[in-house]
PDB file of N, CA and C in Angstrom:
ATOM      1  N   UNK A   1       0.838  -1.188   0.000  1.00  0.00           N
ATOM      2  CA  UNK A   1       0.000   0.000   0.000  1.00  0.00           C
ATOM      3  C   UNK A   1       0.877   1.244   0.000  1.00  0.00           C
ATOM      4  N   UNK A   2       0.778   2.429  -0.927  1.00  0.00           N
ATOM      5  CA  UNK A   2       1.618   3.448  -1.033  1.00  0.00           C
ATOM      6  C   UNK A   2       0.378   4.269  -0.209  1.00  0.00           C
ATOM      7  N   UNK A   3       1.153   5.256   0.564  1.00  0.00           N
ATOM      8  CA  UNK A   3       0.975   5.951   1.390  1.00  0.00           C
ATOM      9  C   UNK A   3       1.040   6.949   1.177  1.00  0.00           C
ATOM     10  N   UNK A   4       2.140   7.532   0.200  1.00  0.00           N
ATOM     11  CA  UNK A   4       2.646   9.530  -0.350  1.00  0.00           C
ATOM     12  C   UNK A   4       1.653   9.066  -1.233  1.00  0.00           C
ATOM     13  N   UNK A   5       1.631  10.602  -1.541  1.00  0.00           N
ATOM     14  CA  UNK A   5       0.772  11.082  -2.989  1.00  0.00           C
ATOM     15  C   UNK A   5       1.419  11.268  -3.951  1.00  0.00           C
ATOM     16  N   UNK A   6       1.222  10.858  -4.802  1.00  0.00           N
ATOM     17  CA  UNK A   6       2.298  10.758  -6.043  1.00  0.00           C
ATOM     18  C   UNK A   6       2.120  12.446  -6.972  1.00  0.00           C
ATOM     19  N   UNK A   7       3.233  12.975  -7.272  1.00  0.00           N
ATOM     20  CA  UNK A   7       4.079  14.067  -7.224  1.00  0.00           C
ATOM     21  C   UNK A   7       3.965  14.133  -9.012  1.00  0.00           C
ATOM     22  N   UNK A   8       3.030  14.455  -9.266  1.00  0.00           N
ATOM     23  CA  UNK A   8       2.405  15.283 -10.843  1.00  0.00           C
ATOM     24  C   UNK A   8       3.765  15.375 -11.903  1.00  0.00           C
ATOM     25  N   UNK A   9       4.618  14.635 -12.852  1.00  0.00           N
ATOM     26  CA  UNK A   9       5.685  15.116 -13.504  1.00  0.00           C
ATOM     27  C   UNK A   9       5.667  16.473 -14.564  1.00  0.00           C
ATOM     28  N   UNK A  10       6.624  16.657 -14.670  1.00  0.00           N
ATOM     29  CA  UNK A  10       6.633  18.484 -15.163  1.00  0.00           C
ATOM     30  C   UNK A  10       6.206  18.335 -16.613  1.00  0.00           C
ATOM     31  N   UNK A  11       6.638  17.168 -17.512  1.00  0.00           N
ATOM     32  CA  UNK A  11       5.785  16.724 -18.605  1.00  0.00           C
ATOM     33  C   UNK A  11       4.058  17.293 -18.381  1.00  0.00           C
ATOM     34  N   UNK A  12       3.761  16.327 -17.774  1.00  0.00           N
ATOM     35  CA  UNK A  12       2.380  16.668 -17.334  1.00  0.00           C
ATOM     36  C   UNK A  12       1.954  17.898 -16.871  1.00  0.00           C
ATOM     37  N   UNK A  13       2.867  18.542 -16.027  1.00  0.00           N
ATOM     38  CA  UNK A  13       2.270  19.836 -15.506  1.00  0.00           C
ATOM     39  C   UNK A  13       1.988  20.761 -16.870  1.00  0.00           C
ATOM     40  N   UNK A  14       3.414  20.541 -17.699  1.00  0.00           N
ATOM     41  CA  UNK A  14       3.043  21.535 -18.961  1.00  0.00           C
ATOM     42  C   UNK A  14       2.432  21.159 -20.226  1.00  0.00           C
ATOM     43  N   UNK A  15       1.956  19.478 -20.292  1.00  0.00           N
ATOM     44  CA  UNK A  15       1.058  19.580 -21.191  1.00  0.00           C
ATOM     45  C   UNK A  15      -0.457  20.270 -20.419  1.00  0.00           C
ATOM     46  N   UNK A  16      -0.653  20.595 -19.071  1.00  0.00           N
ATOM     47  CA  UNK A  16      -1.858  20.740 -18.569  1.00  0.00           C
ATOM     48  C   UNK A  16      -2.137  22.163 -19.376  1.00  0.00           C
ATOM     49  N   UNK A  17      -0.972  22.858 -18.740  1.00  0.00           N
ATOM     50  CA  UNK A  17      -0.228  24.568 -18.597  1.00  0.00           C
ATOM     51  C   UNK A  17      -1.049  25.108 -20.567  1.00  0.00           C
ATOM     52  N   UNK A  18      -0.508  24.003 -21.268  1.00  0.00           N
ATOM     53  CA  UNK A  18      -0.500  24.361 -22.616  1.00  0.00           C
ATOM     54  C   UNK A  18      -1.739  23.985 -22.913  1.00  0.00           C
ATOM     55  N   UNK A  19      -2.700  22.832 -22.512  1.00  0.00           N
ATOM     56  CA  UNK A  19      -4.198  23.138 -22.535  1.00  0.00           C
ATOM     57  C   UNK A  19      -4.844  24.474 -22.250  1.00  0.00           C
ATOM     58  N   UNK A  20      -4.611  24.344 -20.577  1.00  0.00           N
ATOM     59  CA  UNK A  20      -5.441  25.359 -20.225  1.00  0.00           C
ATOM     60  C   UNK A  20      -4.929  26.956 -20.915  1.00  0.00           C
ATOM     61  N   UNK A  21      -3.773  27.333 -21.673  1.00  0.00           N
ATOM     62  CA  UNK A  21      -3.644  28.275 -22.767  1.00  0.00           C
ATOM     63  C   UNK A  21      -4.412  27.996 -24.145  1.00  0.00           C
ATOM     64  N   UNK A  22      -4.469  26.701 -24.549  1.00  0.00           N
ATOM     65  CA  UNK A  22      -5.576  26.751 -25.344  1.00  0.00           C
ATOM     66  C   UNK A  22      -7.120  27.336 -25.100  1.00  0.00           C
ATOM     67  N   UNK A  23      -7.499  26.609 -24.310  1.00  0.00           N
ATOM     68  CA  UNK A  23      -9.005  26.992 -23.685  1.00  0.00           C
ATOM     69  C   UNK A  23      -8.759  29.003 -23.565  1.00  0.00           C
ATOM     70  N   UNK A  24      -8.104  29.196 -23.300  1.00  0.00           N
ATOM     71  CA  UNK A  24      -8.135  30.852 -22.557  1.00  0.00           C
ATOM     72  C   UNK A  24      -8.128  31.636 -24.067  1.00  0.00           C
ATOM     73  N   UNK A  25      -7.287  30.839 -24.818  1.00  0.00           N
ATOM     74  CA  UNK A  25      -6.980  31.378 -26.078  1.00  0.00           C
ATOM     75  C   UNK A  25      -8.829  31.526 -26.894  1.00  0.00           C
ATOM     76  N   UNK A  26      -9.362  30.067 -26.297  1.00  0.00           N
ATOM     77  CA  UNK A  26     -10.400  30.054 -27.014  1.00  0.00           C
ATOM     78  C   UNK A  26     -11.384  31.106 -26.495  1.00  0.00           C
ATOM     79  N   UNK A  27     -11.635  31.084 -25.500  1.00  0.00           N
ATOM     80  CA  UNK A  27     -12.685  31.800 -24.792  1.00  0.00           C
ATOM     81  C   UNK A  27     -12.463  33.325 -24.938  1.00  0.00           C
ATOM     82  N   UNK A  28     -11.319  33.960 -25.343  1.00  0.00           N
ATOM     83  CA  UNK A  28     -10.880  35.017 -25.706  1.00  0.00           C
ATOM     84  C   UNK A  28     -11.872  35.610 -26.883  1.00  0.00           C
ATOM     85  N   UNK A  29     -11.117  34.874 -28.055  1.00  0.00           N
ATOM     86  CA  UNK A  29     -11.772  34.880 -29.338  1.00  0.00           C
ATOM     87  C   UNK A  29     -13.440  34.920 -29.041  1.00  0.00           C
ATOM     88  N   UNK A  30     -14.262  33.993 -28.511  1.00  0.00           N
ATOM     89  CA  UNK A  30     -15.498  33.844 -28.705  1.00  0.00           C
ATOM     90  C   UNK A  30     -15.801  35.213 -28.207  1.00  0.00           C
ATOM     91  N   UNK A  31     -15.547  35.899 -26.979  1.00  0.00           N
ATOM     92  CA  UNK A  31     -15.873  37.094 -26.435  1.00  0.00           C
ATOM     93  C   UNK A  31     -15.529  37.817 -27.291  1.00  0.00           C
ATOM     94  N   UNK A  32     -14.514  37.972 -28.036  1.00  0.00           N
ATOM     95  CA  UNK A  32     -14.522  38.939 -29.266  1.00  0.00           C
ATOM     96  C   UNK A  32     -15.427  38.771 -30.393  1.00  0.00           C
ATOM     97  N   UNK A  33     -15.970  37.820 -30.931  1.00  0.00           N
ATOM     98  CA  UNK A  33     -16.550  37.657 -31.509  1.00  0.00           C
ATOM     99  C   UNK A  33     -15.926  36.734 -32.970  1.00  0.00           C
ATOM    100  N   UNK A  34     -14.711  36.584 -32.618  1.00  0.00           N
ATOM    101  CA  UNK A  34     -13.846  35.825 -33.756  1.00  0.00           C
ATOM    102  C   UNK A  34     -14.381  34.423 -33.743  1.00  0.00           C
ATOM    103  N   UNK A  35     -15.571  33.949 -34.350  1.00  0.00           N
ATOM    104  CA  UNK A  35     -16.316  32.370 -34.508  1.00  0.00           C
ATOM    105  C   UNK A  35     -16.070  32.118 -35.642  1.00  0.00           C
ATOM    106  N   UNK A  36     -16.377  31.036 -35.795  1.00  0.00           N
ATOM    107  CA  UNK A  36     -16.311  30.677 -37.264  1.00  0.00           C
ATOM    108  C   UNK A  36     -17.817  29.356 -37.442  1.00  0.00           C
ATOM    109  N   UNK A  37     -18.953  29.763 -38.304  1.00  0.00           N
ATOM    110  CA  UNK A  37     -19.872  29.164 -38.124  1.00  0.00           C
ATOM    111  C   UNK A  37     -19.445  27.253 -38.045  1.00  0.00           C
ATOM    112  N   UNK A  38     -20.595  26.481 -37.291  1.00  0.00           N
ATOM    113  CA  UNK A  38     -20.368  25.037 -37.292  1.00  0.00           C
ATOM    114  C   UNK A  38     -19.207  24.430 -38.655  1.00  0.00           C
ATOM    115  N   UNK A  39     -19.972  24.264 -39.852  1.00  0.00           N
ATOM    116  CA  UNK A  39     -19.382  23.977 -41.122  1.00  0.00           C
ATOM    117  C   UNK A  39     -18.321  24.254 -41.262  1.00  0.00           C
ATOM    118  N   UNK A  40     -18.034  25.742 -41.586  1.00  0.00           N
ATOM    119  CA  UNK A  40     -16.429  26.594 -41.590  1.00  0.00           C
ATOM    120  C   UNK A  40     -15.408  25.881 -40.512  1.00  0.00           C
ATOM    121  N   UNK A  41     -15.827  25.804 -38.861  1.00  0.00           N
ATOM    122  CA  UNK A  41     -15.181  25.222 -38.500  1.00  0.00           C
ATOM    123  C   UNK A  41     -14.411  23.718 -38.902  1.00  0.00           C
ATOM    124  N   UNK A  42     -15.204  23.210 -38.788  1.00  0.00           N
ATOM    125  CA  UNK A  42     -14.922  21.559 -39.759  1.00  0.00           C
ATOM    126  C   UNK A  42     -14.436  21.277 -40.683  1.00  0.00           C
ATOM    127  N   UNK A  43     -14.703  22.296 -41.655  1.00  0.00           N
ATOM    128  CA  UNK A  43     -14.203  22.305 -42.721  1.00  0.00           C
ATOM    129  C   UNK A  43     -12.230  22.940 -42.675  1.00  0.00           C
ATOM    130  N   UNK A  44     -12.563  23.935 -41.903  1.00  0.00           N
ATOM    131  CA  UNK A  44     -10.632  23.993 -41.558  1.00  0.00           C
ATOM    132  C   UNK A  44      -9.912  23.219 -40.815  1.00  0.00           C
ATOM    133  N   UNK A  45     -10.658  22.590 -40.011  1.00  0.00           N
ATOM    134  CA  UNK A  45     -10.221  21.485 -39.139  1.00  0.00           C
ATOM    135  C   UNK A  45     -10.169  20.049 -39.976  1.00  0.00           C
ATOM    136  N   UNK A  46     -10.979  19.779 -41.135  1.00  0.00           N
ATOM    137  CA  UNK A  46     -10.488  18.823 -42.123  1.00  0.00           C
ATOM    138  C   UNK A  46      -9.150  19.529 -43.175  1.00  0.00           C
ATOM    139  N   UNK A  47      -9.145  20.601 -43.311  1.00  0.00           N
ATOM    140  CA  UNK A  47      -7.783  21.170 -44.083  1.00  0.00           C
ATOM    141  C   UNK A  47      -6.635  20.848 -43.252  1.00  0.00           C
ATOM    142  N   UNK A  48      -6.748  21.404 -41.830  1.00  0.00           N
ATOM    143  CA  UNK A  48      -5.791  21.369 -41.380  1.00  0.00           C
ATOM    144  C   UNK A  48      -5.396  19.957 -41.171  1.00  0.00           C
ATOM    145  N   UNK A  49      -5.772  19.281 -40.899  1.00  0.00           N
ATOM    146  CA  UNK A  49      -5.450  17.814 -40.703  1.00  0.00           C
ATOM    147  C   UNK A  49      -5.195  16.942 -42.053  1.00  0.00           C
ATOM    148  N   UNK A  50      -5.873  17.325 -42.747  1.00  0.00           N
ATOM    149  CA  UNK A  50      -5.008  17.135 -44.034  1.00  0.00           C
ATOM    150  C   UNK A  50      -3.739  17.464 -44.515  1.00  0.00           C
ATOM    151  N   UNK A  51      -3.096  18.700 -44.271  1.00  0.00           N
ATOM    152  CA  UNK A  51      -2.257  19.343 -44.761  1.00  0.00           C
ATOM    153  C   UNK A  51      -1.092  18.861 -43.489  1.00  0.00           C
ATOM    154  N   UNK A  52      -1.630  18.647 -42.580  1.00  0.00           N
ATOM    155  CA  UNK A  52      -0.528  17.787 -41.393  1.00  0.00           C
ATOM    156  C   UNK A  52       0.107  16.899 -41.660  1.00  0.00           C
ATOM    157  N   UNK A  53      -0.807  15.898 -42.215  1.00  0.00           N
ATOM    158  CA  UNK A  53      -1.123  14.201 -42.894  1.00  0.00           C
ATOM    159  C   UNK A  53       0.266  14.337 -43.690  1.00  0.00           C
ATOM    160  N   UNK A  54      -0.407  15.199 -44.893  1.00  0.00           N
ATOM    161  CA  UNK A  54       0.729  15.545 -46.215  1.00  0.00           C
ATOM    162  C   UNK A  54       2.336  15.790 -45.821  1.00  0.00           C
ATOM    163  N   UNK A  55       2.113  16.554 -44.580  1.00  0.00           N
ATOM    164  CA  UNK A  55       3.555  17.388 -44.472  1.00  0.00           C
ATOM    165  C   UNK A  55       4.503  15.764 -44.251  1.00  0.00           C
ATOM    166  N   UNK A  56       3.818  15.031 -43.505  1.00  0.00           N
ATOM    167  CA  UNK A  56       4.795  13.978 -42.570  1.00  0.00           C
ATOM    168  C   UNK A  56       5.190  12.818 -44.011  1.00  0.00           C
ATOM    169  N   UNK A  57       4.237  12.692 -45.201  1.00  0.00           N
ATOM    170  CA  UNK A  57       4.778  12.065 -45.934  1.00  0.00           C
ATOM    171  C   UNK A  57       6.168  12.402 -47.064  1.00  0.00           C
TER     172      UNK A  57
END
């Protein structure tokens, strides 16, 4: 039975760090008004992931 609390690695702390800058990043934009309707979204989010795909081949 472990007894300490196990101690969060700094990996982890800064993939958290770099989420929660995403989210802030996002919630920014929406209060400004920078959206991009349902479709539009998806639709750059299939570009972009395409063009990711491409780069690595």
């Amino acid at each position: 039975m472990e007894l300490t609390k196990k101690i969060p690695t700094t990996d982890k702390n800064q993939e958290n760090n770099h989420l929660l800058r995403m989210l802030d990043r996002g919630i920014d934009d929406m209060e400004a008004g920078r959206e991009l309707p349902l479709e539009d979204a998806f639709r750059k989010i299939t570009e972009l992931r395409d063009a990711r795909r491409n780069a690595r081949i």
